[in-house]
PDB file of N, CA and C in Angstrom:
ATOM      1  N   UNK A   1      29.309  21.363 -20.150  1.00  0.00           N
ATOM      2  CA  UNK A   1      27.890  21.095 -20.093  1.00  0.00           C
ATOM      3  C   UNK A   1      27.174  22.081 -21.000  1.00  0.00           C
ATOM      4  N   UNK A   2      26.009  21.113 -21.731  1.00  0.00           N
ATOM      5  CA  UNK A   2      25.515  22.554 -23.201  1.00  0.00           C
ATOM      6  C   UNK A   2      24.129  23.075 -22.226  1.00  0.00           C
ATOM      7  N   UNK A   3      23.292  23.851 -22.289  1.00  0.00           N
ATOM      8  CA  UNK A   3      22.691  24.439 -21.984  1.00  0.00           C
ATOM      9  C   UNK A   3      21.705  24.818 -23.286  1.00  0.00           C
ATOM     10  N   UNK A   4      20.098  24.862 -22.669  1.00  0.00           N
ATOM     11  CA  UNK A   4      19.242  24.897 -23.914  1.00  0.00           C
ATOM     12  C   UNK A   4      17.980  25.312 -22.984  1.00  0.00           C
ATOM     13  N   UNK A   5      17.533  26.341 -23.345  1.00  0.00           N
ATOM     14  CA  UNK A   5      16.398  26.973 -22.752  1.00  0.00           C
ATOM     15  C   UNK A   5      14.836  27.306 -23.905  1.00  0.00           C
ATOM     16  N   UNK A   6      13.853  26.664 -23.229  1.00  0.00           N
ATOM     17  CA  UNK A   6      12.773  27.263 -24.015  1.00  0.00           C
ATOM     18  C   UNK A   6      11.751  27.062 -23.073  1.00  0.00           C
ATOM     19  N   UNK A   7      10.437  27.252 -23.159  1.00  0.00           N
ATOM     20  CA  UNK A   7       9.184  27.273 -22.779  1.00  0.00           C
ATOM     21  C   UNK A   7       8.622  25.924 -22.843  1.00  0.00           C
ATOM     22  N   UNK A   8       7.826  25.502 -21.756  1.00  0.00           N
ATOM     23  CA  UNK A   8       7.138  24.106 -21.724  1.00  0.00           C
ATOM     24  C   UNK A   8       6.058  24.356 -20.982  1.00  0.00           C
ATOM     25  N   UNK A   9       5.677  22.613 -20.897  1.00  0.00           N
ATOM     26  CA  UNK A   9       4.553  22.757 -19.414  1.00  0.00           C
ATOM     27  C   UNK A   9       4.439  21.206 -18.813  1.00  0.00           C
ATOM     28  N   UNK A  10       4.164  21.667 -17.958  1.00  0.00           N
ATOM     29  CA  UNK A  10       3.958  20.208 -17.192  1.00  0.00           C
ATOM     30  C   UNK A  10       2.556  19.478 -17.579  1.00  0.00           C
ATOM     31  N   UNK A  11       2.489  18.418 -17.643  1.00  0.00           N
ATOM     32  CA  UNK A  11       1.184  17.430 -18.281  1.00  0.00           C
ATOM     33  C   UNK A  11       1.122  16.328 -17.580  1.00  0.00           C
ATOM     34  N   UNK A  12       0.508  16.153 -16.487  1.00  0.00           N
ATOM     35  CA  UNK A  12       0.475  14.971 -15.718  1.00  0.00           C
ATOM     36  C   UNK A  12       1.672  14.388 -15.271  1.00  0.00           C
ATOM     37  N   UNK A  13       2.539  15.052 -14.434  1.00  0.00           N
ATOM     38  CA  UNK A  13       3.570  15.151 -14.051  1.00  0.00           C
ATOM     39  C   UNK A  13       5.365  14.906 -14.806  1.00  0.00           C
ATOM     40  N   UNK A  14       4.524  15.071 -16.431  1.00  0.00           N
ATOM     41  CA  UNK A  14       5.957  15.145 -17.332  1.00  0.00           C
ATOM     42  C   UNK A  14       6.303  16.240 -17.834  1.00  0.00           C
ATOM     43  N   UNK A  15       7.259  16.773 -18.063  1.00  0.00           N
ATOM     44  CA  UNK A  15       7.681  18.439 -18.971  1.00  0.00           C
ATOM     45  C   UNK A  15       7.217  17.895 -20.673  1.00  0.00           C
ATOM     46  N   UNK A  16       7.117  18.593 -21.247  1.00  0.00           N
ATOM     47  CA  UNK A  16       6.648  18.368 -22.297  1.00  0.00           C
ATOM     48  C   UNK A  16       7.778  19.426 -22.826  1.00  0.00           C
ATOM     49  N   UNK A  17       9.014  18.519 -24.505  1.00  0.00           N
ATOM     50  CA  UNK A  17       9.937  18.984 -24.500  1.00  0.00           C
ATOM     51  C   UNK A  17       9.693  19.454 -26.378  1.00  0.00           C
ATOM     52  N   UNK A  18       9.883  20.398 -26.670  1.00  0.00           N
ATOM     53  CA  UNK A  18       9.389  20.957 -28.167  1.00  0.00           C
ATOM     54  C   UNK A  18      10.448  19.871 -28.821  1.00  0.00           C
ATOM     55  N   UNK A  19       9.497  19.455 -30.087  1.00  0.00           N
ATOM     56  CA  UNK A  19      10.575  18.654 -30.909  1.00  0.00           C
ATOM     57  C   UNK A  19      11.555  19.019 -31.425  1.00  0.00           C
ATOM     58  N   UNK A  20      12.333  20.043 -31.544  1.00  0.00           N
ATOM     59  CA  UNK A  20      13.217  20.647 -31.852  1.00  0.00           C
ATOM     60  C   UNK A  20      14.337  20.279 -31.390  1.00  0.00           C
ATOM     61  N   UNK A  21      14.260  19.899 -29.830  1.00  0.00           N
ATOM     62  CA  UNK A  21      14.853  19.855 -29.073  1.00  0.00           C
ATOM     63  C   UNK A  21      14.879  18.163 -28.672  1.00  0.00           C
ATOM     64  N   UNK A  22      14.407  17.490 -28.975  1.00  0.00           N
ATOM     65  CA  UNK A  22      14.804  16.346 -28.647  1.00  0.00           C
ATOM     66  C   UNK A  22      15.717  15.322 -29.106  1.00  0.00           C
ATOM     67  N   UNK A  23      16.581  15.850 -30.331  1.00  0.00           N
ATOM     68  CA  UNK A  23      17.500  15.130 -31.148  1.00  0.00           C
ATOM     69  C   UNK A  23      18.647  16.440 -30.208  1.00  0.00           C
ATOM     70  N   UNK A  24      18.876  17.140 -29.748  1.00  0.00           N
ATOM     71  CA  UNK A  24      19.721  17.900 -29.376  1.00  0.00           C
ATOM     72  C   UNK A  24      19.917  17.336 -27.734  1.00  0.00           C
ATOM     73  N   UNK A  25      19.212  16.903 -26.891  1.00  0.00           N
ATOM     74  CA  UNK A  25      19.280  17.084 -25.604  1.00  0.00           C
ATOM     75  C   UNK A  25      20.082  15.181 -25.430  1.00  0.00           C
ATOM     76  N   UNK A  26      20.709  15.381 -24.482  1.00  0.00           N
ATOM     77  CA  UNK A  26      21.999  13.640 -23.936  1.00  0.00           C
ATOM     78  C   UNK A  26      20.464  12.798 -23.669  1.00  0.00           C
ATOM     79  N   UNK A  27      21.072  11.562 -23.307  1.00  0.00           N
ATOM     80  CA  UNK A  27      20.135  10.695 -22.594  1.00  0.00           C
ATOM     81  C   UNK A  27      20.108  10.974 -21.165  1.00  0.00           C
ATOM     82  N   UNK A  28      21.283  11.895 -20.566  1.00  0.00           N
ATOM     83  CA  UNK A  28      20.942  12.257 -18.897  1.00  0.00           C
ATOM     84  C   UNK A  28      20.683  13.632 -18.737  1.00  0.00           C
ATOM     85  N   UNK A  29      19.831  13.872 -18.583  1.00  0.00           N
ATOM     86  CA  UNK A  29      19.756  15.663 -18.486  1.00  0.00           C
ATOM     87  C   UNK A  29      19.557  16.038 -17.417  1.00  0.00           C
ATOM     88  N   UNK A  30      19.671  17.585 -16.486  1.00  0.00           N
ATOM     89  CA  UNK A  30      19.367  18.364 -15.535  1.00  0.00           C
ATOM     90  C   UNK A  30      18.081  19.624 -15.561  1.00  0.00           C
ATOM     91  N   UNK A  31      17.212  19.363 -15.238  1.00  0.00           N
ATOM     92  CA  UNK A  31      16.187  20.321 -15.620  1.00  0.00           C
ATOM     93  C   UNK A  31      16.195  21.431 -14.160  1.00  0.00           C
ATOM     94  N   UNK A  32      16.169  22.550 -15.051  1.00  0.00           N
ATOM     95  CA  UNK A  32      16.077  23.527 -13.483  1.00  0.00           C
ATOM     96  C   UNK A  32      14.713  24.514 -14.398  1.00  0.00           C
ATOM     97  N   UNK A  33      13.693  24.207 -13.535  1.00  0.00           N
ATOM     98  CA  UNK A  33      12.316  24.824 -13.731  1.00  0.00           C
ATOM     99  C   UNK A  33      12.257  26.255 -12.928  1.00  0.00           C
ATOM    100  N   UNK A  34      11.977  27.180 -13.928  1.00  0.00           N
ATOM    101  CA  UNK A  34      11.468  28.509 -13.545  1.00  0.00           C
ATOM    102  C   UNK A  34      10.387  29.057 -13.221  1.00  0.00           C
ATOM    103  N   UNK A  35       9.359  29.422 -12.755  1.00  0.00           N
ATOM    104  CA  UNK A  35       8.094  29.353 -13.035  1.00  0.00           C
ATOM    105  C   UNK A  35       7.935  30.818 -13.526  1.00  0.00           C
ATOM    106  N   UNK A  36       6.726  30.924 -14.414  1.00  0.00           N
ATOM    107  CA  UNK A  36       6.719  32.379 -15.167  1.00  0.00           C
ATOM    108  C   UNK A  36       5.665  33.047 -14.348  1.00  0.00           C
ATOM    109  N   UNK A  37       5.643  33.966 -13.604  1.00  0.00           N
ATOM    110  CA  UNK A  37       4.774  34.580 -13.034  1.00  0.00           C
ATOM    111  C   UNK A  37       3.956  35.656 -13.657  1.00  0.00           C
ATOM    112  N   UNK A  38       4.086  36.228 -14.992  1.00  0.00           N
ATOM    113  CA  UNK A  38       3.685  37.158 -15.956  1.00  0.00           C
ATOM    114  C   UNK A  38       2.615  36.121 -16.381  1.00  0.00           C
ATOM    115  N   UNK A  39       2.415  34.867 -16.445  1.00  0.00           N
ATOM    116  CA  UNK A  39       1.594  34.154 -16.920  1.00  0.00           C
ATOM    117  C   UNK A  39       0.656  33.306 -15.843  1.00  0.00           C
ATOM    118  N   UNK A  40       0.906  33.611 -14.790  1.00  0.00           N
ATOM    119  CA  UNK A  40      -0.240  32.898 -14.197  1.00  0.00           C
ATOM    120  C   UNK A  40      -0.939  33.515 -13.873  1.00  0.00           C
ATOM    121  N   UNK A  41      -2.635  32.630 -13.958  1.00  0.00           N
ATOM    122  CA  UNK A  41      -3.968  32.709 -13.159  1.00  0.00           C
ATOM    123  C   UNK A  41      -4.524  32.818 -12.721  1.00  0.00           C
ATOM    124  N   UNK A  42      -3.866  32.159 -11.908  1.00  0.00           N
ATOM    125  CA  UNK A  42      -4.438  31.949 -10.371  1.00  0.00           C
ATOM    126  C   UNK A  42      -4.227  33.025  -9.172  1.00  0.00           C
ATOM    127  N   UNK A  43      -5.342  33.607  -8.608  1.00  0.00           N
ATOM    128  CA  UNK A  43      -5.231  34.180  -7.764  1.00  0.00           C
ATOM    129  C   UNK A  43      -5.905  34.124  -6.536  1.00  0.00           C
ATOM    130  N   UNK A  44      -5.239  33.904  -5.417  1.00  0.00           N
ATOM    131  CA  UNK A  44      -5.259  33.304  -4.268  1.00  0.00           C
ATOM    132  C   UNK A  44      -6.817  34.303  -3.106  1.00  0.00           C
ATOM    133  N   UNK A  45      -7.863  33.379  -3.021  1.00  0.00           N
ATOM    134  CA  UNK A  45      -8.993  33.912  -2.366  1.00  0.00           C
ATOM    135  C   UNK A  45      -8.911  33.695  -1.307  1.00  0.00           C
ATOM    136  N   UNK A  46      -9.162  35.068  -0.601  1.00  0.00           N
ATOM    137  CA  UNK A  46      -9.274  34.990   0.664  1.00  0.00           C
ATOM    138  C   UNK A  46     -10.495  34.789   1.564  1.00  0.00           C
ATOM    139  N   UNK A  47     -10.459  34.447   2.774  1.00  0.00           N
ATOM    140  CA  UNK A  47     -11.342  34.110   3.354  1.00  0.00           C
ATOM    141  C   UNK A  47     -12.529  35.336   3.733  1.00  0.00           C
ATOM    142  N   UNK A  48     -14.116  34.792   3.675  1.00  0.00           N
ATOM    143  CA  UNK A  48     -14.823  36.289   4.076  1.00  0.00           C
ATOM    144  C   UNK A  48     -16.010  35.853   4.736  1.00  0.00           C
ATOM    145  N   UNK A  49     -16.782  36.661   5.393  1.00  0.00           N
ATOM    146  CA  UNK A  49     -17.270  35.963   6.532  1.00  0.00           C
ATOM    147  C   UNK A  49     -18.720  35.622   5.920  1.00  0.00           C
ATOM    148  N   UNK A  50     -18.696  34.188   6.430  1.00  0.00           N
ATOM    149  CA  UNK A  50     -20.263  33.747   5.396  1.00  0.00           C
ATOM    150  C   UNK A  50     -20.083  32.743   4.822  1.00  0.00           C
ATOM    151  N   UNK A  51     -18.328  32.815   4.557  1.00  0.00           N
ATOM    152  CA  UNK A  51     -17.723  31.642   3.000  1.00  0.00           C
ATOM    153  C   UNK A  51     -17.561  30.092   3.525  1.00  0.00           C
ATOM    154  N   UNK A  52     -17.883  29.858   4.502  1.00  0.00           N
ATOM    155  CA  UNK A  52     -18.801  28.235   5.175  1.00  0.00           C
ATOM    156  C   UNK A  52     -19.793  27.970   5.092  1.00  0.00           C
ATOM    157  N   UNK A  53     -20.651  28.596   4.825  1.00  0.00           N
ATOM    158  CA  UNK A  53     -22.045  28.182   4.532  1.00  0.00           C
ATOM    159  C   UNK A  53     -22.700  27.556   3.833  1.00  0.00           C
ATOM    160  N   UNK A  54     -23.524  26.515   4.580  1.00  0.00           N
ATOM    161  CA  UNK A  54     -23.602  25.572   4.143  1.00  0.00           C
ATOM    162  C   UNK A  54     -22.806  24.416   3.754  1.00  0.00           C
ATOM    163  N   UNK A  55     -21.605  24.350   4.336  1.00  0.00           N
ATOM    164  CA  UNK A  55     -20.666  23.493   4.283  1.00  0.00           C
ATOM    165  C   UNK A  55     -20.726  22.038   5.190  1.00  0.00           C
ATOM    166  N   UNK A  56     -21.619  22.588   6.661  1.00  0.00           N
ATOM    167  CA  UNK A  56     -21.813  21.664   7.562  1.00  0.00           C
ATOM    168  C   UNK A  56     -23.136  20.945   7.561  1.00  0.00           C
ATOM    169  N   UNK A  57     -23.458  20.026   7.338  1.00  0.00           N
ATOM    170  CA  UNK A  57     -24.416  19.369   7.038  1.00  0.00           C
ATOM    171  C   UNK A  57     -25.484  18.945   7.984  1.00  0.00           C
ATOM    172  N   UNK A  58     -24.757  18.378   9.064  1.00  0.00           N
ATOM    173  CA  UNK A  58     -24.777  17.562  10.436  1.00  0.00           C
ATOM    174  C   UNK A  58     -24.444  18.169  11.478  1.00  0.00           C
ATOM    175  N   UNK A  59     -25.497  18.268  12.952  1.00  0.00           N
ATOM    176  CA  UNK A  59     -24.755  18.719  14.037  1.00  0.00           C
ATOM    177  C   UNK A  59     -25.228  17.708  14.696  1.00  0.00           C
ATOM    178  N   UNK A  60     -25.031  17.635  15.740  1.00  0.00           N
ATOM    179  CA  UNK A  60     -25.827  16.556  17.008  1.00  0.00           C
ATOM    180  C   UNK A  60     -26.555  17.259  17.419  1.00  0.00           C
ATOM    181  N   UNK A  61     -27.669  16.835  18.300  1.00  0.00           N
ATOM    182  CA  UNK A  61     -28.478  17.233  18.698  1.00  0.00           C
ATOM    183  C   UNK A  61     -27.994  18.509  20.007  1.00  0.00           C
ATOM    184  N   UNK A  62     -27.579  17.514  20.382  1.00  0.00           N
ATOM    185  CA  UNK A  62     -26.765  17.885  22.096  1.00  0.00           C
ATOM    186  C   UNK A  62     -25.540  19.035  21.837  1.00  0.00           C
ATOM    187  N   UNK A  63     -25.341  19.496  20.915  1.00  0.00           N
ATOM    188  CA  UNK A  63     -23.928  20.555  20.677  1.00  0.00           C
ATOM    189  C   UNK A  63     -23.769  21.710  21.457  1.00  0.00           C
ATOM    190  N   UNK A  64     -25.363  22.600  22.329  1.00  0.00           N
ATOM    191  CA  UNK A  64     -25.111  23.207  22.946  1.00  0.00           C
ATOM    192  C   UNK A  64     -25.365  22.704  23.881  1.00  0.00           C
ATOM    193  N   UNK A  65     -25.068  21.899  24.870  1.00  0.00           N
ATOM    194  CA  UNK A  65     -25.192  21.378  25.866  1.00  0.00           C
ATOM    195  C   UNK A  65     -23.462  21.294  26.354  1.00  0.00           C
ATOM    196  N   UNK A  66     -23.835  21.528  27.846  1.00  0.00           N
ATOM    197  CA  UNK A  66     -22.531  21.686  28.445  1.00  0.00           C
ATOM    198  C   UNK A  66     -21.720  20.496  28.914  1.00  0.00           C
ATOM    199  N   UNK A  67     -20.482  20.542  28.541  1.00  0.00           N
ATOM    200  CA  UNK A  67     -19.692  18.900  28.194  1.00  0.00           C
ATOM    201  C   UNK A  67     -19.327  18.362  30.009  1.00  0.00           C
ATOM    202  N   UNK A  68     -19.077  17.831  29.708  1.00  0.00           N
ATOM    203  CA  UNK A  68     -18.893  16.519  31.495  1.00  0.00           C
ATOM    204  C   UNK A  68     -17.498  17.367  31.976  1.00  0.00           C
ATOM    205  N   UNK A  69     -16.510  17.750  31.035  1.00  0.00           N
ATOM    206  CA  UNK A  69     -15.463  18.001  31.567  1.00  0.00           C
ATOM    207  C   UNK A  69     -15.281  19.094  32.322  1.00  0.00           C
ATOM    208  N   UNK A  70     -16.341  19.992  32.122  1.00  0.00           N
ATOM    209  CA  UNK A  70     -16.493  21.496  32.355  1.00  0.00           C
ATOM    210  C   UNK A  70     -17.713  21.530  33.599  1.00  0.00           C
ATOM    211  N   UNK A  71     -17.914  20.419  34.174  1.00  0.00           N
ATOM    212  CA  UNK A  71     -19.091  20.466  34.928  1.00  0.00           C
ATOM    213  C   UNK A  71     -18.995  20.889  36.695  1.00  0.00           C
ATOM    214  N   UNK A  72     -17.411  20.871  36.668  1.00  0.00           N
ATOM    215  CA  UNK A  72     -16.888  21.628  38.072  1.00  0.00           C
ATOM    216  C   UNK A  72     -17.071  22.850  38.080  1.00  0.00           C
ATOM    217  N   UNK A  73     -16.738  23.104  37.127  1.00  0.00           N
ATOM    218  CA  UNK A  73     -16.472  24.902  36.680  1.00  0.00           C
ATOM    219  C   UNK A  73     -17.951  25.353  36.418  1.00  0.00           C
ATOM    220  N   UNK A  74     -18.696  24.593  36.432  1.00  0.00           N
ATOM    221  CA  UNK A  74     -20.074  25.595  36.604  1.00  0.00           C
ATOM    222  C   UNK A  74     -20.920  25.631  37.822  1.00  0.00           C
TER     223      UNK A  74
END
């Protein structure tokens, strides 16, 4: 089995393969994806207090009002 490594990216769910490489690679291939972590972006935000606001649009009227199920217990 030949083996051939370079850099790509995904594009709407296809690898995108340098032309170099496409007269070299079979008609059945095995792709094992690495992901490069020296190159990513994205960095993951955490939650902070406040960061809902204004998210809820709608309440009912009745929301603090005490529910039927709980009406023994008071």
């Amino acid at each position: 089995m030949q083996s051939i490594e370079f850099n790509s990216y995904v594009k709407n769910g296809t690898i995108a393969i340098p032309e170099d490489f496409i007269s070299v690679i079979p008609n059945e291939i095995y792709v094992i994806v690495k992901p490069m972590h020296e190159q990513s972006n994205t960095t993951k935000k955490h939650p902070y207090a406040g960061c809902m606001k204004g998210t809820f649009t709608y309440m009912s009227d009745d929301f603090n009002e005490p529910l039927e199920e709980f009406k023994e217990y008071m």
